[in-house]
PDB file of N, CA and C in Angstrom:
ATOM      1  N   UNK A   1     -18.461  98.477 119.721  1.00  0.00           N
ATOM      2  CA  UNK A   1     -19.704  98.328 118.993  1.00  0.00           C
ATOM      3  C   UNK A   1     -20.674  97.514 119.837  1.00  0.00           C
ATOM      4  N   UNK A   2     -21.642  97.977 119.378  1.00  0.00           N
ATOM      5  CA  UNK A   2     -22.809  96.959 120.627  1.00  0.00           C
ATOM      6  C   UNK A   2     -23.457  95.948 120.058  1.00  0.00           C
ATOM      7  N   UNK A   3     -23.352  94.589 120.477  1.00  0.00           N
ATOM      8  CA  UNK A   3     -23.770  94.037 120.468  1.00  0.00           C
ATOM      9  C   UNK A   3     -25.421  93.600 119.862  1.00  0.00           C
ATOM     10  N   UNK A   4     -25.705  92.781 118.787  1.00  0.00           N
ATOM     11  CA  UNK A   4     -26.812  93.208 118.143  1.00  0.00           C
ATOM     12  C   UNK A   4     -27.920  91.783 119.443  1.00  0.00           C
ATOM     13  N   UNK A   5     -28.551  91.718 119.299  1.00  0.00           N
ATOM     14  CA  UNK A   5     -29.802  90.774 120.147  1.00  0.00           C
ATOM     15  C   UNK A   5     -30.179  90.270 119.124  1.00  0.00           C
ATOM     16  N   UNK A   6     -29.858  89.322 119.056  1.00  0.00           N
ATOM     17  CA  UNK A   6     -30.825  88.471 117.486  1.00  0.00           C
ATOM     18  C   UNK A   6     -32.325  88.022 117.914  1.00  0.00           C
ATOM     19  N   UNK A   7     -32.802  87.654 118.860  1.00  0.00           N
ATOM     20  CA  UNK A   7     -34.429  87.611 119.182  1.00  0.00           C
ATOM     21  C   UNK A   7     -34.846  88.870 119.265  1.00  0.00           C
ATOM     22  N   UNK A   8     -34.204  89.941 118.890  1.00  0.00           N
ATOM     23  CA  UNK A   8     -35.059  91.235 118.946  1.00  0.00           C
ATOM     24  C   UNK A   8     -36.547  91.455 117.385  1.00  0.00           C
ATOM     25  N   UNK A   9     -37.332  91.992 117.840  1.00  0.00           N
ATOM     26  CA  UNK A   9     -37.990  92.256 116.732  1.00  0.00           C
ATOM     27  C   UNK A   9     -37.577  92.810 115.882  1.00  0.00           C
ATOM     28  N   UNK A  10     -36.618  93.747 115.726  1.00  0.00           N
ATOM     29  CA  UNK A  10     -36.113  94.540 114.717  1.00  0.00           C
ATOM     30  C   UNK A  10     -35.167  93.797 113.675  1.00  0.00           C
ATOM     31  N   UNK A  11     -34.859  92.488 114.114  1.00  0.00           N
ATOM     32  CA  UNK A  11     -34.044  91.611 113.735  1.00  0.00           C
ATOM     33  C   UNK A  11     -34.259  90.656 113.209  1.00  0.00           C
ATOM     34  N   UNK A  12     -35.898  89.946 113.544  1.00  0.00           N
ATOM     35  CA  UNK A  12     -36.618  89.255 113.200  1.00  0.00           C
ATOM     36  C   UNK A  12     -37.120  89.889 111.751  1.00  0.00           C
ATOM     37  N   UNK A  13     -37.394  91.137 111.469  1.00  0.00           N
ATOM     38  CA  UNK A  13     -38.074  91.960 110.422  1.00  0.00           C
ATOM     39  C   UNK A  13     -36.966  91.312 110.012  1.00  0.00           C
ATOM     40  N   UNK A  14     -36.288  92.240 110.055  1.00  0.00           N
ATOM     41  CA  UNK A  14     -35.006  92.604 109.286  1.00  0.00           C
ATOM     42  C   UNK A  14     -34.593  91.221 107.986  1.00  0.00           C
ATOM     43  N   UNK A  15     -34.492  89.708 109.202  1.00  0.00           N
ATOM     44  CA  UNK A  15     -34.302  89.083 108.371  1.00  0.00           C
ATOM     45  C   UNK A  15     -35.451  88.243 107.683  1.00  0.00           C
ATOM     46  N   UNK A  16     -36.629  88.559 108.040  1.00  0.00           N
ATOM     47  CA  UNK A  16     -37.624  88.355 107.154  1.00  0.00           C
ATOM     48  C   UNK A  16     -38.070  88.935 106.037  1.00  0.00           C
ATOM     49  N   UNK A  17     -37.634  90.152 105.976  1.00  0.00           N
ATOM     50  CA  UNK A  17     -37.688  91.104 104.699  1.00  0.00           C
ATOM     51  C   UNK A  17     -36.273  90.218 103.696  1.00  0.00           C
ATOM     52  N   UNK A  18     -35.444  90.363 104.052  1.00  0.00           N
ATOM     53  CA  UNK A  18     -34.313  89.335 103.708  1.00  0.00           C
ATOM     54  C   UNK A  18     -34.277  88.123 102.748  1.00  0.00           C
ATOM     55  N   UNK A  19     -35.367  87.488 103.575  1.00  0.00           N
ATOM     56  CA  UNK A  19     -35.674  85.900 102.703  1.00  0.00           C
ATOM     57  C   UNK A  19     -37.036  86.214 102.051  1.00  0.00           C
ATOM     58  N   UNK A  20     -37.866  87.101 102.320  1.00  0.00           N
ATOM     59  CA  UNK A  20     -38.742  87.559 101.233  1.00  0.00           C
ATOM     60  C   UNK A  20     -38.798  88.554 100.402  1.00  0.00           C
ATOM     61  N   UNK A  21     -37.848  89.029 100.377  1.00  0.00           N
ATOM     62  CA  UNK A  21     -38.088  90.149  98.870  1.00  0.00           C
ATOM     63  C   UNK A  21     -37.302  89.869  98.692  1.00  0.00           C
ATOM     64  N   UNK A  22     -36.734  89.402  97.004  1.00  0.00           N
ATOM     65  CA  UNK A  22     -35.476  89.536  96.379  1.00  0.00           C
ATOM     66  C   UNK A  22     -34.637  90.623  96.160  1.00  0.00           C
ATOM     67  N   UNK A  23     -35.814  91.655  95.866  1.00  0.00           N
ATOM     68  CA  UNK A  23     -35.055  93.112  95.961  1.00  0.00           C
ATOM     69  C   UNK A  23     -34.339  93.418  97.264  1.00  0.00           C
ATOM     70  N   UNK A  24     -35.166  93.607  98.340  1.00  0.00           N
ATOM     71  CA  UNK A  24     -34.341  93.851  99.423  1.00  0.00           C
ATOM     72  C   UNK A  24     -33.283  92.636  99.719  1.00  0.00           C
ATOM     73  N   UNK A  25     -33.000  91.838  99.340  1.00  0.00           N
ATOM     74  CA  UNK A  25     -32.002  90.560  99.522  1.00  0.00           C
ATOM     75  C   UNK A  25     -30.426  91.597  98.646  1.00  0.00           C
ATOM     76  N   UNK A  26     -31.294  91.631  97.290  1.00  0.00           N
ATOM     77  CA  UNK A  26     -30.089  92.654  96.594  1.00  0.00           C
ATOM     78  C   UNK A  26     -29.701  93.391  96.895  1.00  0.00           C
ATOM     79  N   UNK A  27     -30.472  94.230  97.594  1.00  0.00           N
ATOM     80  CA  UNK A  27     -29.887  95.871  98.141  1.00  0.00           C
ATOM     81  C   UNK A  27     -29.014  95.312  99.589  1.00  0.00           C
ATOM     82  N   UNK A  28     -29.318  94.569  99.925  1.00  0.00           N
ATOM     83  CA  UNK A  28     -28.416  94.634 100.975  1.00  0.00           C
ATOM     84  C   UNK A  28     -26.986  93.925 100.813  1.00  0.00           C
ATOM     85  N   UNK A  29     -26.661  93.555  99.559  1.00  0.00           N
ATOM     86  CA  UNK A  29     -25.527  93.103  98.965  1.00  0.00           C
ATOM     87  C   UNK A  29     -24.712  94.232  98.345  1.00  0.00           C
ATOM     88  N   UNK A  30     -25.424  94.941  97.626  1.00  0.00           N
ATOM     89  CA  UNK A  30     -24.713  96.098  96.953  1.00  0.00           C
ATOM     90  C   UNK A  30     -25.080  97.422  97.099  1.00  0.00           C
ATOM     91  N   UNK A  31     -26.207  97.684  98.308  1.00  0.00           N
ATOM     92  CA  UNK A  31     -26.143  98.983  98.427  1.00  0.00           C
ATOM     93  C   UNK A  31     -25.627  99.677  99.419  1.00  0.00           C
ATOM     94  N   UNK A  32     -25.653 100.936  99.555  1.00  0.00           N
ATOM     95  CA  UNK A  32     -24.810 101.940 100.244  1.00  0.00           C
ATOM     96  C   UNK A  32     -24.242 102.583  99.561  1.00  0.00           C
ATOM     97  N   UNK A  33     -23.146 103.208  99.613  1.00  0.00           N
ATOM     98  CA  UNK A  33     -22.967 104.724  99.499  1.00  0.00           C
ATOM     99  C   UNK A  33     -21.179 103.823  98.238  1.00  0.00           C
ATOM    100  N   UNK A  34     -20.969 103.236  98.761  1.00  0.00           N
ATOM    101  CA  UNK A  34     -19.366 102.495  98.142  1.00  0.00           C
ATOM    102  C   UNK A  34     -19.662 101.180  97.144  1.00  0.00           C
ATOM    103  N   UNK A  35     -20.291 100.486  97.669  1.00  0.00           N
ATOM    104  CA  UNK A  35     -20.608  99.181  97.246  1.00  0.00           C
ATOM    105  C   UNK A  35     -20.225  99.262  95.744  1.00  0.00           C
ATOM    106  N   UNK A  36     -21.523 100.107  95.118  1.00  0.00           N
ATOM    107  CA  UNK A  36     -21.596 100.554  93.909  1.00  0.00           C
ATOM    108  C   UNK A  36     -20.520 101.046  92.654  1.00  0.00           C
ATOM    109  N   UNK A  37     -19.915 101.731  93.523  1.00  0.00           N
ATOM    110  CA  UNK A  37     -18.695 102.141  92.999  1.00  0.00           C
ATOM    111  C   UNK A  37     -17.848 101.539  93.034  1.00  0.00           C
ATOM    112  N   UNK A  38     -17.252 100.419  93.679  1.00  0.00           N
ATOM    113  CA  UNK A  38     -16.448  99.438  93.996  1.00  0.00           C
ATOM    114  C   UNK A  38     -16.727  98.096  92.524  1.00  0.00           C
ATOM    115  N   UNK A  39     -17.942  97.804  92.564  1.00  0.00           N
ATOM    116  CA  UNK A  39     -18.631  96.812  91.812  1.00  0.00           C
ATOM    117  C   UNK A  39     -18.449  97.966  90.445  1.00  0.00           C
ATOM    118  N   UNK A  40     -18.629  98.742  90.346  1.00  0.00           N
ATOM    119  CA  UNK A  40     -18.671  99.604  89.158  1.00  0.00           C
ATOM    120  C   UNK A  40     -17.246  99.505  88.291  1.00  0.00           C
ATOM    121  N   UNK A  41     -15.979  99.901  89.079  1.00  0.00           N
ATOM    122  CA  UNK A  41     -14.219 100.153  89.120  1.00  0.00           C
ATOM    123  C   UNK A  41     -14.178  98.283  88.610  1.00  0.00           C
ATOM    124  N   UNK A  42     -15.310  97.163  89.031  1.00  0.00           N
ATOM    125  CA  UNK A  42     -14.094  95.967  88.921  1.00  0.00           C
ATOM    126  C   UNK A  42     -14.830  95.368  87.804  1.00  0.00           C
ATOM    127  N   UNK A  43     -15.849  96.163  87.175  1.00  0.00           N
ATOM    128  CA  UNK A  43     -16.394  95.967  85.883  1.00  0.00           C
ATOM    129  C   UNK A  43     -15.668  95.937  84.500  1.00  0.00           C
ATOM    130  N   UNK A  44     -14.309  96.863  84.034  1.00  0.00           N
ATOM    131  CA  UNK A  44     -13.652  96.904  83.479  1.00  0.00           C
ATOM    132  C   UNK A  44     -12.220  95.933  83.616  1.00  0.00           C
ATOM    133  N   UNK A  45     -12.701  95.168  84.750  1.00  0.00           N
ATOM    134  CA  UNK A  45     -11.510  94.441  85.020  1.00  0.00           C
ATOM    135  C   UNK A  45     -10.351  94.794  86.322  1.00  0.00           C
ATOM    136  N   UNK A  46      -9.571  93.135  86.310  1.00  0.00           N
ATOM    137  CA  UNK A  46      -8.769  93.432  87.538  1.00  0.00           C
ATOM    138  C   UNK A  46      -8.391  94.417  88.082  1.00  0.00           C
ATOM    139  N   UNK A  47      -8.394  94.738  89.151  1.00  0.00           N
ATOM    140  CA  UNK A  47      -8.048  96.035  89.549  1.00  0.00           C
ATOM    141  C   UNK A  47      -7.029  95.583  91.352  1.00  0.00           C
ATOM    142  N   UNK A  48      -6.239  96.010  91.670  1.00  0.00           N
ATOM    143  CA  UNK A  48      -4.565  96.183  92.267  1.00  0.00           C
ATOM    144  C   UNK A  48      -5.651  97.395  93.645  1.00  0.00           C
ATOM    145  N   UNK A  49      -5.724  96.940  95.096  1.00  0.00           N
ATOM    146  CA  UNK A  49      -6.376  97.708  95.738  1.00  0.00           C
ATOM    147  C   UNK A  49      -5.581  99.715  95.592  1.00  0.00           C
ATOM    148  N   UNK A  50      -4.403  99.889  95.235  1.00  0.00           N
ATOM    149  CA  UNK A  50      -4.153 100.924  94.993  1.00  0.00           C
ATOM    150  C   UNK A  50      -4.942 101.742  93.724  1.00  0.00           C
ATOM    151  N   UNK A  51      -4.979 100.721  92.855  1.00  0.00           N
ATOM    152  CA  UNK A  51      -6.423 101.371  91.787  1.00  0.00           C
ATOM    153  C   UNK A  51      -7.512 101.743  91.718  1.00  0.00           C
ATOM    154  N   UNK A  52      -8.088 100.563  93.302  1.00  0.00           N
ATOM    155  CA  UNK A  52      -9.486 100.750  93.876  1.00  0.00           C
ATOM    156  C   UNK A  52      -9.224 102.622  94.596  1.00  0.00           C
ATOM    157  N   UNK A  53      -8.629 102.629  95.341  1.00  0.00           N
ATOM    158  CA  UNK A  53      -8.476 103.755  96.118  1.00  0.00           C
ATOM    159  C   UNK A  53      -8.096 105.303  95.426  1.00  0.00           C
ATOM    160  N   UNK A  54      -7.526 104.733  94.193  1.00  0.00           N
ATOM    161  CA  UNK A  54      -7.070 106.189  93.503  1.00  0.00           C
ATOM    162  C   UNK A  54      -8.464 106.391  92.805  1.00  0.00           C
ATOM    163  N   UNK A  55      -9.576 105.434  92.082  1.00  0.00           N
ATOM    164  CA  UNK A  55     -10.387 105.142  91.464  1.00  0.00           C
ATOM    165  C   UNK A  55     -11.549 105.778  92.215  1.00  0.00           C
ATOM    166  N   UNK A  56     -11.597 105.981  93.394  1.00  0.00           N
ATOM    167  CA  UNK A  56     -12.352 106.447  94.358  1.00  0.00           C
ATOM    168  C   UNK A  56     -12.108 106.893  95.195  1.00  0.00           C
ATOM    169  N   UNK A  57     -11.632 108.558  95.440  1.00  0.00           N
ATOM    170  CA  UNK A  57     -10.673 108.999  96.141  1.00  0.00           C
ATOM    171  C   UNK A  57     -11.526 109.563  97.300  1.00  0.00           C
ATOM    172  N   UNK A  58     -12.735 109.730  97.213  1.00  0.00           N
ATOM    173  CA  UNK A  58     -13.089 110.256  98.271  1.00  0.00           C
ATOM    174  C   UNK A  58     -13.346 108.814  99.507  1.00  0.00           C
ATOM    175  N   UNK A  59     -13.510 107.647  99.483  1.00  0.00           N
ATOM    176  CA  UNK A  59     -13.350 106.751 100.208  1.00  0.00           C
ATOM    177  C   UNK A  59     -12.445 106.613 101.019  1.00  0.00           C
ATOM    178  N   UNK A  60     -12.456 106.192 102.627  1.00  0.00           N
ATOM    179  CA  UNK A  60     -11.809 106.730 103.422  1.00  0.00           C
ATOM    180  C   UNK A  60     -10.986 104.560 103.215  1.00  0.00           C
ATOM    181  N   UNK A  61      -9.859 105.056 103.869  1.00  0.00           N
ATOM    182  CA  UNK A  61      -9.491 103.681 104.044  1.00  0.00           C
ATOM    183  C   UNK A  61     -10.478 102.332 104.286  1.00  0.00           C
ATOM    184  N   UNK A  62     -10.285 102.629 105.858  1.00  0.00           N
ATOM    185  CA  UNK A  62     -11.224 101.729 106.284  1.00  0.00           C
ATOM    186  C   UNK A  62     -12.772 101.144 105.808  1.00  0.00           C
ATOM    187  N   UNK A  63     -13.352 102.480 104.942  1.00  0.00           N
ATOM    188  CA  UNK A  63     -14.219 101.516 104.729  1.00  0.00           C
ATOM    189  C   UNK A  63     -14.211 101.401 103.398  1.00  0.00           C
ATOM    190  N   UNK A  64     -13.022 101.186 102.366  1.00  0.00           N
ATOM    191  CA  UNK A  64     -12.547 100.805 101.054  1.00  0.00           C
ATOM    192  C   UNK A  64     -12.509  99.144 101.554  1.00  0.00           C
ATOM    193  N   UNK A  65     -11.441  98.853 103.026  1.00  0.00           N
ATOM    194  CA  UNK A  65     -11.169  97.355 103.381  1.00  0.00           C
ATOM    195  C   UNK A  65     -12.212  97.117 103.440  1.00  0.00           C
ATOM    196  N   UNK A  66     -13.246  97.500 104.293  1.00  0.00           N
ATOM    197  CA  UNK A  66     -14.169  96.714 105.002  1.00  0.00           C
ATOM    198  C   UNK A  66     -15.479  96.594 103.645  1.00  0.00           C
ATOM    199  N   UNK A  67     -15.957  97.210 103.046  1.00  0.00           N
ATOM    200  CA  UNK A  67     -16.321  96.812 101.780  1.00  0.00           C
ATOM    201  C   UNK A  67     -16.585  95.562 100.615  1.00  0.00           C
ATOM    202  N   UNK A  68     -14.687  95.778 101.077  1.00  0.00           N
ATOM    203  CA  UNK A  68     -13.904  95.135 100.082  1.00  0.00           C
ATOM    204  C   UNK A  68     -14.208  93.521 100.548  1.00  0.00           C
ATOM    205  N   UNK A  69     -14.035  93.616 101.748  1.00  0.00           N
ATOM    206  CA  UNK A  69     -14.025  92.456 102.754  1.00  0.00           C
ATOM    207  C   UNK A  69     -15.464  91.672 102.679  1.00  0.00           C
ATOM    208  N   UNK A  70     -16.729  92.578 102.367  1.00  0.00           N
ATOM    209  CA  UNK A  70     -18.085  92.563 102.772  1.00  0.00           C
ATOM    210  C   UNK A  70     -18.506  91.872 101.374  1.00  0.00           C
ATOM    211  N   UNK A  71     -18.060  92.292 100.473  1.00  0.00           N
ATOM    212  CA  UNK A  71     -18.151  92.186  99.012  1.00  0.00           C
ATOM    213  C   UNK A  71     -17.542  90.420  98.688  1.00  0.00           C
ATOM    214  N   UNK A  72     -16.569  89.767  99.304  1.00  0.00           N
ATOM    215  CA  UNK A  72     -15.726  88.989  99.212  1.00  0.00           C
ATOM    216  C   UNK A  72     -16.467  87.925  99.762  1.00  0.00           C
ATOM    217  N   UNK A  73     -16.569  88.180 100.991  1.00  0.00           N
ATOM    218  CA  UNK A  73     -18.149  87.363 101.970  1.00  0.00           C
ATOM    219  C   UNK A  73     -19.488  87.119 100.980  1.00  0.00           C
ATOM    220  N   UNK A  74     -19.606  87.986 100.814  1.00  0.00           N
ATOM    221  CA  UNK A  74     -21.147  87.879  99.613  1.00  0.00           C
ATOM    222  C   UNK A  74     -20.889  87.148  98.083  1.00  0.00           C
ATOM    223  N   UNK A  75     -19.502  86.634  97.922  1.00  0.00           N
ATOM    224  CA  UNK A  75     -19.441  86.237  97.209  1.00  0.00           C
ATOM    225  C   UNK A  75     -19.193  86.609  95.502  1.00  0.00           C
ATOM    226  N   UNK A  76     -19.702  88.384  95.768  1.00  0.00           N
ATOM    227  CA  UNK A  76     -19.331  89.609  94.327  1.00  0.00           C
ATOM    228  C   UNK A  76     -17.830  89.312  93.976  1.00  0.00           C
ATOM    229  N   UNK A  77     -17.042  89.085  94.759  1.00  0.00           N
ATOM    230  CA  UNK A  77     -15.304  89.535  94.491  1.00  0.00           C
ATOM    231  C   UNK A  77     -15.163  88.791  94.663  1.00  0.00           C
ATOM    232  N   UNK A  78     -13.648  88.949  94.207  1.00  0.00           N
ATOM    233  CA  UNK A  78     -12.418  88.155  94.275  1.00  0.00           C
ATOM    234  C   UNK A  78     -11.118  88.099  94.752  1.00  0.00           C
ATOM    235  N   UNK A  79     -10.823  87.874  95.710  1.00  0.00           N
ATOM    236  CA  UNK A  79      -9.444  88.628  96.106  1.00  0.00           C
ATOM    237  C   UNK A  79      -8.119  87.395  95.922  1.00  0.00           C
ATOM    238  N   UNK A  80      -7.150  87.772  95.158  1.00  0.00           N
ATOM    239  CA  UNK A  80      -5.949  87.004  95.326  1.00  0.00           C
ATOM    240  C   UNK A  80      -4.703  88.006  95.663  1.00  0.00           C
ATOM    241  N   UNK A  81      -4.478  86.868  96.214  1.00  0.00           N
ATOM    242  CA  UNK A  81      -2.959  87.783  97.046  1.00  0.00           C
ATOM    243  C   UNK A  81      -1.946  86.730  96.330  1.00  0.00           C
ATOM    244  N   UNK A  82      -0.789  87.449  95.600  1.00  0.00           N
ATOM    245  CA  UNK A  82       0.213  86.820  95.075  1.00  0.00           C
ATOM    246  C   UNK A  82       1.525  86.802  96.075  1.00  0.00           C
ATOM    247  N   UNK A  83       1.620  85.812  96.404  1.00  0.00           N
ATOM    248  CA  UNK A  83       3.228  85.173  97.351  1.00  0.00           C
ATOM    249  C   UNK A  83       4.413  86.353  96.895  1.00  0.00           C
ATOM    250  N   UNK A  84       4.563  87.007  96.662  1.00  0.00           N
ATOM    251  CA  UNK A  84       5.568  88.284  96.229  1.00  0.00           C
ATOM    252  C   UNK A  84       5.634  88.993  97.601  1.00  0.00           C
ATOM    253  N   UNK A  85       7.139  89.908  97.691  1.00  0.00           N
ATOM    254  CA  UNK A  85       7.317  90.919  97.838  1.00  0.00           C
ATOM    255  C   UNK A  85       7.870  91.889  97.543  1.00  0.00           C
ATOM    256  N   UNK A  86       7.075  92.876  97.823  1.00  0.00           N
ATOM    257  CA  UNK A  86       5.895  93.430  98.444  1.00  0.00           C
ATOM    258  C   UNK A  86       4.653  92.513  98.172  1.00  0.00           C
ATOM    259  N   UNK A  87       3.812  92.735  99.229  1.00  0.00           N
ATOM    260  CA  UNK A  87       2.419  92.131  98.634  1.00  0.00           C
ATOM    261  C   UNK A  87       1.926  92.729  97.271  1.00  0.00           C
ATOM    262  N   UNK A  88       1.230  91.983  96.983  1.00  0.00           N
ATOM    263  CA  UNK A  88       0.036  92.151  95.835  1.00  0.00           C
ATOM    264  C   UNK A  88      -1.083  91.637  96.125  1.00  0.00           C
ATOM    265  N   UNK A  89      -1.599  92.047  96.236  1.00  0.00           N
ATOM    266  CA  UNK A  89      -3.394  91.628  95.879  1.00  0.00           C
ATOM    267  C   UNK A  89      -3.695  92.346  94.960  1.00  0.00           C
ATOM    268  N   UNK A  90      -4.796  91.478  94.210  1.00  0.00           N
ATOM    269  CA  UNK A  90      -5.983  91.738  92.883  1.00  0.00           C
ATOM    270  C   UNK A  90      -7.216  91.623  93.525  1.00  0.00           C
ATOM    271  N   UNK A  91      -8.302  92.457  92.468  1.00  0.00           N
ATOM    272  CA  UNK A  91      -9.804  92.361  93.078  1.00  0.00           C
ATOM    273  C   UNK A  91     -10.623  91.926  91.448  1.00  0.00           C
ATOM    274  N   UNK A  92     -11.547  91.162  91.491  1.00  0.00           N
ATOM    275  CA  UNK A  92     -11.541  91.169  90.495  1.00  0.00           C
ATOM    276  C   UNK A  92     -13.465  90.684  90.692  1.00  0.00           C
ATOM    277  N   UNK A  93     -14.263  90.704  89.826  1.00  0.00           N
ATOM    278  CA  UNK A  93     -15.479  90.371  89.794  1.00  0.00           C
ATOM    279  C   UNK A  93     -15.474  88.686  89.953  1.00  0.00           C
ATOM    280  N   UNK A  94     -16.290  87.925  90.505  1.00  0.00           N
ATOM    281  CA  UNK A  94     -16.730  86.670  90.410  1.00  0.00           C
ATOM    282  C   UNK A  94     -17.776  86.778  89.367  1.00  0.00           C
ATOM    283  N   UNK A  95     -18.235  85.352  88.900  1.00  0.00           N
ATOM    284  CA  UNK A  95     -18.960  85.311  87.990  1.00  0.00           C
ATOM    285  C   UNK A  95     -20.626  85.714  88.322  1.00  0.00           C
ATOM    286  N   UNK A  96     -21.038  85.567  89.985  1.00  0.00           N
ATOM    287  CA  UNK A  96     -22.309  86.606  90.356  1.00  0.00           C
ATOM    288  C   UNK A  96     -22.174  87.840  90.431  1.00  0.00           C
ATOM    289  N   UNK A  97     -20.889  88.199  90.836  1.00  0.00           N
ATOM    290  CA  UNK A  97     -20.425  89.978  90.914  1.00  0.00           C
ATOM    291  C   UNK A  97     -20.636  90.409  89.313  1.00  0.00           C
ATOM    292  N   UNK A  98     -20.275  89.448  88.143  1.00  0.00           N
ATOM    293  CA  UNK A  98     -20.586  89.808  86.377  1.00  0.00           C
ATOM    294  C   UNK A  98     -22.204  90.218  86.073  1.00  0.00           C
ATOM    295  N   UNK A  99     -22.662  89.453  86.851  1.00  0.00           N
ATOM    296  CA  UNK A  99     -24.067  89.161  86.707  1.00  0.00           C
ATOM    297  C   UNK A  99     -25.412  90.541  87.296  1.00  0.00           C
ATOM    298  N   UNK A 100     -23.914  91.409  87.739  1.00  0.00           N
ATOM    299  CA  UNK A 100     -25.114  92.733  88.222  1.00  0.00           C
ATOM    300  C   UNK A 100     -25.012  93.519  87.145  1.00  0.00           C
ATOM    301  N   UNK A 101     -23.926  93.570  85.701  1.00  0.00           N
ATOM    302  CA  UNK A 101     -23.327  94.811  85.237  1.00  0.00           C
ATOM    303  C   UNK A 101     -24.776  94.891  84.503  1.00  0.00           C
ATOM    304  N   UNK A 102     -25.918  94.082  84.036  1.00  0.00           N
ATOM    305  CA  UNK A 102     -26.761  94.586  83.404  1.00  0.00           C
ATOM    306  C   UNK A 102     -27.738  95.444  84.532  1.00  0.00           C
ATOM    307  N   UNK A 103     -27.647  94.876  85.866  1.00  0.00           N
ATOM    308  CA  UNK A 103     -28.662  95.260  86.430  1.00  0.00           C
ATOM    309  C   UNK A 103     -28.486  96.780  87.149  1.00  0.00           C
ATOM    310  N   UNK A 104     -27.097  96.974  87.317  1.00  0.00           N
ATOM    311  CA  UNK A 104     -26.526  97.831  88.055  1.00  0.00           C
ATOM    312  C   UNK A 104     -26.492  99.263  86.401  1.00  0.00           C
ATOM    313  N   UNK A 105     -26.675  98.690  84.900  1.00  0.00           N
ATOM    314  CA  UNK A 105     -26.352  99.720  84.038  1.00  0.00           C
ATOM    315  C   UNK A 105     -28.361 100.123  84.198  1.00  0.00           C
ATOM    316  N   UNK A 106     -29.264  99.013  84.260  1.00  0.00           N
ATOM    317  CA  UNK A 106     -30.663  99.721  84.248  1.00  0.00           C
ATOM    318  C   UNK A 106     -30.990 100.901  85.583  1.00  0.00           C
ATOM    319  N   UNK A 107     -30.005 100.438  86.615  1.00  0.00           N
ATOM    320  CA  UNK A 107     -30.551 101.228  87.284  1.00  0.00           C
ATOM    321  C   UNK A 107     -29.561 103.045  87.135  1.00  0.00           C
ATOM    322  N   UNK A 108     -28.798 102.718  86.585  1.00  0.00           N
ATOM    323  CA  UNK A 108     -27.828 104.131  85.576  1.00  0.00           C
ATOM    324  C   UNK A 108     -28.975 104.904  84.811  1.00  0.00           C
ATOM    325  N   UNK A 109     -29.767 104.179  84.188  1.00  0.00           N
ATOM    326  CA  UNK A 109     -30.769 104.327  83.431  1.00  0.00           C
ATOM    327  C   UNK A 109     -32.080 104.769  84.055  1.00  0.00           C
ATOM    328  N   UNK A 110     -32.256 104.678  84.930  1.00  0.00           N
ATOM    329  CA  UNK A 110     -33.134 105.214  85.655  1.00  0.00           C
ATOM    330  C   UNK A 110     -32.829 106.167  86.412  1.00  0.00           C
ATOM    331  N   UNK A 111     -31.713 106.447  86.880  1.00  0.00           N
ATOM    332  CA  UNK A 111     -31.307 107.181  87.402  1.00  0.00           C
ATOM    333  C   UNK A 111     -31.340 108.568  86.530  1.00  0.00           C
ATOM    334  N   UNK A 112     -30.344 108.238  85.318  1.00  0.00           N
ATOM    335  CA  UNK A 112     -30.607 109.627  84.480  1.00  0.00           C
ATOM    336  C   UNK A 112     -31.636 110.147  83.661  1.00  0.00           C
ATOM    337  N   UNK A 113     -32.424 109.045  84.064  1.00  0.00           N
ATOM    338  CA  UNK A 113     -34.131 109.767  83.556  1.00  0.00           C
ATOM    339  C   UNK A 113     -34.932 110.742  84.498  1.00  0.00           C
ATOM    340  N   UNK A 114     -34.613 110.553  85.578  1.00  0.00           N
ATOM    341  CA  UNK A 114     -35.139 110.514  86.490  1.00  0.00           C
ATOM    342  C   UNK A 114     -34.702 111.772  87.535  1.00  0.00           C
ATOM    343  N   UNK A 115     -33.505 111.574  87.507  1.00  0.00           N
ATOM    344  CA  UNK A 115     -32.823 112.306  88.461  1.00  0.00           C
ATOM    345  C   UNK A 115     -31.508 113.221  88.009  1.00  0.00           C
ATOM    346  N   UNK A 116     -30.731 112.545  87.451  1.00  0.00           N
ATOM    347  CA  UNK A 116     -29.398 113.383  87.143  1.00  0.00           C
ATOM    348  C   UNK A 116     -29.635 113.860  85.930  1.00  0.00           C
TER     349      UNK A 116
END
């Protein structure tokens, strides 16, 4: 992967759009193509990463982890791994990851006005 240049202009935008729009601050937490669906599956509760993956089958491994991983960083999730074997891990919403289900159901709502 190449290396990003952080004094680049494109980078400078990038994170100036970042710290000034809240919207774009949000979208870059939960959007893309998985995010959504991930945050969607841990709305109903804990979920066992084999649940995540059956729950969303067209998601390729890697970027179920890396997601998962991205989501965890940002602070949405939760991950515990229980001392057992076999492993276990749980995924579960944090209390800011709770805090999208209204925002993430208006935009459901717009969506099926709109589009679907």
């Amino acid at each position: 992967m190449t290396a990003i240049k952080l004094s680049s202009t494109n980078q400078l935008n990038k994170e100036q759009a970042l710290t000034s729009c809240p919207v774009t601050f949000t979208l870059s937490r939960i959007g893309g193509r998985w995010k959504p669906l991930i945050i969607f599956q841990l709305m109903s509760g804990t979920k066992r990463y084999g649940e995540l993956k059956k729950a969303i089958p067209n998601i390729s491994e890697k970027m179920l982890i890396q997601h998962l991983k991205e989501l965890e960083a940002d602070k949405l999730i939760l991950r515990k791994a229980m001392p057992v074997v076999p492993p276990h891990v749980e995924y579960s919403l944090t209390d800011q990851g709770k805090e999208l289900t209204p925002i993430l159901g208006a935009m459901v709502g717009w969506a099926e006005k709109y589009n679907i």
